[in-house]
N, C-alpha and C. Protein backbone atom coordinates (compact mmCIF):
# COMPACT_ATOMS: atom_id res chain seq x y z
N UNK A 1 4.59 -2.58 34.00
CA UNK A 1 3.72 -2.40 32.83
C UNK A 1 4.30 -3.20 31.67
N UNK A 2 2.97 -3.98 31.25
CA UNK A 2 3.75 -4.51 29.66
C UNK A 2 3.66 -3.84 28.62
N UNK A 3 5.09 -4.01 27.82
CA UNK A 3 5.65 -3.50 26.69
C UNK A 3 4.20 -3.78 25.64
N UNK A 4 3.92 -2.92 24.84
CA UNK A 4 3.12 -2.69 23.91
C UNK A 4 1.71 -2.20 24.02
N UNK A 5 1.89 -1.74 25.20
CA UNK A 5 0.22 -1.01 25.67
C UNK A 5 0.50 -0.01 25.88
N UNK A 6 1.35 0.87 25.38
CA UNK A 6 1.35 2.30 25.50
C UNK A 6 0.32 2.87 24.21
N UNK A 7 0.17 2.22 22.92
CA UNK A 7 -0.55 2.75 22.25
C UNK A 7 -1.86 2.59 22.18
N UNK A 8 -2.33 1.39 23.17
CA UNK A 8 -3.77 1.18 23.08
C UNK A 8 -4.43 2.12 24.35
N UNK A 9 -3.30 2.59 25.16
CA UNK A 9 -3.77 3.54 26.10
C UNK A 9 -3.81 4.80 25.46
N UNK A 10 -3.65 5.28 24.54
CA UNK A 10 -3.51 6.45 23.75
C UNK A 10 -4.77 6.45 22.91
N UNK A 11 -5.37 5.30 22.17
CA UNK A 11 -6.11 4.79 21.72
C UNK A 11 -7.39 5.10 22.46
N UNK A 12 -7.06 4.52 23.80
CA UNK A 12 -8.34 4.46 24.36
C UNK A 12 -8.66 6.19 24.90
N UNK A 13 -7.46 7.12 25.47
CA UNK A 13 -7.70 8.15 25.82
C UNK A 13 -8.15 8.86 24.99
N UNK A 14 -7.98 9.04 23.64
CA UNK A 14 -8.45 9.37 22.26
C UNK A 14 -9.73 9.15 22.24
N UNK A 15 -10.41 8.44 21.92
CA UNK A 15 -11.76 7.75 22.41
C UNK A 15 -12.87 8.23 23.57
N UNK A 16 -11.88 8.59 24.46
CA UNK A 16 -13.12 9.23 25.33
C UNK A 16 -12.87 10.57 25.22
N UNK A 17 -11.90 10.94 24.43
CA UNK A 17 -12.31 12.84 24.12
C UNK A 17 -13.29 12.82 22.87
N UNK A 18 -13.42 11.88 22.44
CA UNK A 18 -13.82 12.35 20.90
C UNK A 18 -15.64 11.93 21.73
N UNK A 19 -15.71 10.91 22.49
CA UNK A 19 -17.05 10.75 23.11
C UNK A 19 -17.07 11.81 23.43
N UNK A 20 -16.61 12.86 24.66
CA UNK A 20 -17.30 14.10 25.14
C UNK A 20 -17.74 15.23 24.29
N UNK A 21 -16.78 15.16 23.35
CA UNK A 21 -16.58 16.17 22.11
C UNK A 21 -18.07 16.14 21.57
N UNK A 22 -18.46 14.59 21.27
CA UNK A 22 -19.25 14.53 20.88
C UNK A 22 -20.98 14.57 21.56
N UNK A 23 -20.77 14.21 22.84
CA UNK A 23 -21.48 14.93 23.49
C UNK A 23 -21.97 16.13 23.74
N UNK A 24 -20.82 17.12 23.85
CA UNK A 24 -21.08 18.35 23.96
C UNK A 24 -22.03 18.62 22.87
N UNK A 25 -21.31 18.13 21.47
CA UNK A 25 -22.16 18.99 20.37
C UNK A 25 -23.56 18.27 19.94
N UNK A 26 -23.67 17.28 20.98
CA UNK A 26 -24.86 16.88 20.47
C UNK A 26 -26.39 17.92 21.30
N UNK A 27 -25.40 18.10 22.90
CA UNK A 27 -26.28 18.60 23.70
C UNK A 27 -26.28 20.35 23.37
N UNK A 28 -25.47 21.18 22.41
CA UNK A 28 -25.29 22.03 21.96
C UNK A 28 -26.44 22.14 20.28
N UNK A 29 -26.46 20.81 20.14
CA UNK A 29 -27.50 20.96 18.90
C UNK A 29 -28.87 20.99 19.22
N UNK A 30 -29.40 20.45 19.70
CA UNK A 30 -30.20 20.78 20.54
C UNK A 30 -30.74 22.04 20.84
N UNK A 31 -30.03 22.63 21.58
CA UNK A 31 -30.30 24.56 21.40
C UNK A 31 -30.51 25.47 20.52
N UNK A 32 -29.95 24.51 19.32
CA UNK A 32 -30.31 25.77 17.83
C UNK A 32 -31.80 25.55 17.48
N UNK A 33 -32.34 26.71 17.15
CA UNK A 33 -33.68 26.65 17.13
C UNK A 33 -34.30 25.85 16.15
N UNK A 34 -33.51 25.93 15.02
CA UNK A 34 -34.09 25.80 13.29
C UNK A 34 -33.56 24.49 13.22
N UNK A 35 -32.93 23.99 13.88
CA UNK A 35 -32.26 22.52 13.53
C UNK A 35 -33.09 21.61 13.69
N UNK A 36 -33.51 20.75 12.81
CA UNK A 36 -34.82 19.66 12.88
C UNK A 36 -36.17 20.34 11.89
N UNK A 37 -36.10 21.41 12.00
CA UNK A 37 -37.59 22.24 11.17
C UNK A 37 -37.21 22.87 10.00
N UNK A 38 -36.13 22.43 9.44
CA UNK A 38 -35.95 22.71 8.37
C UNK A 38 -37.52 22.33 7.00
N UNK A 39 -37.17 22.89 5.79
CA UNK A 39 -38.07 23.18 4.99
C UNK A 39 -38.35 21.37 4.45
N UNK A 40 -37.14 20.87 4.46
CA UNK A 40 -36.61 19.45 3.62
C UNK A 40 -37.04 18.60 4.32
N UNK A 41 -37.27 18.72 6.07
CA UNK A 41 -37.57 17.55 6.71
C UNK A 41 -38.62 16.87 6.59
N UNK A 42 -39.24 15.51 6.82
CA UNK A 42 -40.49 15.04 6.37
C UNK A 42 -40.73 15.10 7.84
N UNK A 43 -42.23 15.00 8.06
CA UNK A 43 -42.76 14.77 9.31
C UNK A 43 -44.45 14.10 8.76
N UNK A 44 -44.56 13.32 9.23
CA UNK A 44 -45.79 12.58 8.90
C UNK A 44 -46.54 12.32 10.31
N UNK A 45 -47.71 12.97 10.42
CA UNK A 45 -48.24 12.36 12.36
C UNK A 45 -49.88 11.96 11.67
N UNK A 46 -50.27 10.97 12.04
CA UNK A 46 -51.46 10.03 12.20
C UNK A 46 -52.25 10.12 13.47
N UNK A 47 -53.33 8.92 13.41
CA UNK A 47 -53.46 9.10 14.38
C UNK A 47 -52.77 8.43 15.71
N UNK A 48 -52.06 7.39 15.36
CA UNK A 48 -51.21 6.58 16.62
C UNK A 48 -50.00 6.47 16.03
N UNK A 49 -49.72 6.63 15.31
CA UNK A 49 -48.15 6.98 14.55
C UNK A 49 -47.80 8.28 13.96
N UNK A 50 -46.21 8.21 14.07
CA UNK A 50 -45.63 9.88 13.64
C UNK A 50 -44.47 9.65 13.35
N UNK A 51 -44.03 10.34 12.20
CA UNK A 51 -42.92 10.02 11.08
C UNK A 51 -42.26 10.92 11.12
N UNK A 52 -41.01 10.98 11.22
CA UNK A 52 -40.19 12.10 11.32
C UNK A 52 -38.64 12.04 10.71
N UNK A 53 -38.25 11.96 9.35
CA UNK A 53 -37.34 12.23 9.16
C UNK A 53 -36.31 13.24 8.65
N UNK A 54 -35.45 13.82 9.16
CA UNK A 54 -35.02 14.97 9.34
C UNK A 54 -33.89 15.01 7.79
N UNK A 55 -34.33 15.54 6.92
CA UNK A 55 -33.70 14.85 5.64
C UNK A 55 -32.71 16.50 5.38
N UNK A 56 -33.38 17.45 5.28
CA UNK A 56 -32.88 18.74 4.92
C UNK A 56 -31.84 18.75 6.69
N UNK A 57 -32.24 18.77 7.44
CA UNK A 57 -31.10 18.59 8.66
C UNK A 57 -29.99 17.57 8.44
N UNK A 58 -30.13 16.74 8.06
CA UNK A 58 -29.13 15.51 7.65
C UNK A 58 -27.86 16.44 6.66
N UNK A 59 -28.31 16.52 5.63
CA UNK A 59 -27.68 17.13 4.67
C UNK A 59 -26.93 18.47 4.95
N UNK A 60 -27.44 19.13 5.33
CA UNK A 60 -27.20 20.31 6.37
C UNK A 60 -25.73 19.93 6.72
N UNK A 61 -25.85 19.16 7.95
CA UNK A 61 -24.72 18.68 8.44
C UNK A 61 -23.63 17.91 8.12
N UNK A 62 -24.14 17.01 6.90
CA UNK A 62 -23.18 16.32 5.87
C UNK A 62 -22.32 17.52 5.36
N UNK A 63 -22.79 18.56 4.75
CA UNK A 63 -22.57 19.73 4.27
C UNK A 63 -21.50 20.19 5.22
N UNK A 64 -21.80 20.45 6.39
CA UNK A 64 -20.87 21.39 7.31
C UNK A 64 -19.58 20.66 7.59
N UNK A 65 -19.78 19.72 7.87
CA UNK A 65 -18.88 18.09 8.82
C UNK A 65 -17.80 18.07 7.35
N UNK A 66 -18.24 18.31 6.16
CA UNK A 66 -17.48 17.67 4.77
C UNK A 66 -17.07 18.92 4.62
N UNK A 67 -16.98 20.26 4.70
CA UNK A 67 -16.41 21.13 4.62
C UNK A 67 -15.23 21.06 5.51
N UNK A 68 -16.08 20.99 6.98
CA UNK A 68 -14.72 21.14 7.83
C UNK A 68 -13.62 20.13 7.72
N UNK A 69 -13.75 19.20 7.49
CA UNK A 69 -12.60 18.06 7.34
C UNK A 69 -12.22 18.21 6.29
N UNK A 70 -12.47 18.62 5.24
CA UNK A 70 -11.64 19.00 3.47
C UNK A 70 -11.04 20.23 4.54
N UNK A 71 -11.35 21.53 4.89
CA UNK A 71 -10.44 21.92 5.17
C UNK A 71 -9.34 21.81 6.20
N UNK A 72 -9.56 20.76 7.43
CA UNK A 72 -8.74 19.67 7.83
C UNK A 72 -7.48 18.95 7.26
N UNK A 73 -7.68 18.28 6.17
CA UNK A 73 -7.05 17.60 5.17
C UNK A 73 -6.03 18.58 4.39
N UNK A 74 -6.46 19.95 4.56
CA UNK A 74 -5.77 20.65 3.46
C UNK A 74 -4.48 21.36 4.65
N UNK A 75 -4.87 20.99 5.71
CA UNK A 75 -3.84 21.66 6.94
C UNK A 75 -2.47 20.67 6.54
């Protein structure tokens, strides 16, 4: 083995936990009922087009994600 690839293998193993991680919680978001139908979201449907941006869900989660990592940071 060559010298200096011990950290890009660490790198890379890092990387595919944070993919599953993130998998999980994507396929876990999904299941919450209220997530997407919030009050804030826009939804626009026509007759051959449909608009959907999830603005009060966005924020939501900016909200949660910025909590948990400030209290992250404070560890």
């Amino acid at each position: 083995m060559m010298p200096g690839f011990g950290g890009l293998g660490k790198v890379l193993i890092l990387s595919g936990i944070m993919l599953i991680i993130i998998g999980v919680v994507l396929i876990a978001l999904h299941k919450i009922p209220f997530l997407g139908k919030l009050p804030g979201d826009i939804y626009i449907s026509k007759k051959n087009v449909t608009f959907y941006f999830p603005l009060a869900t966005s924020l939501l989660i900016s909200l949660i994600l910025s909590f948990i990592l400030w209290l992250w940071s404070k560890r």
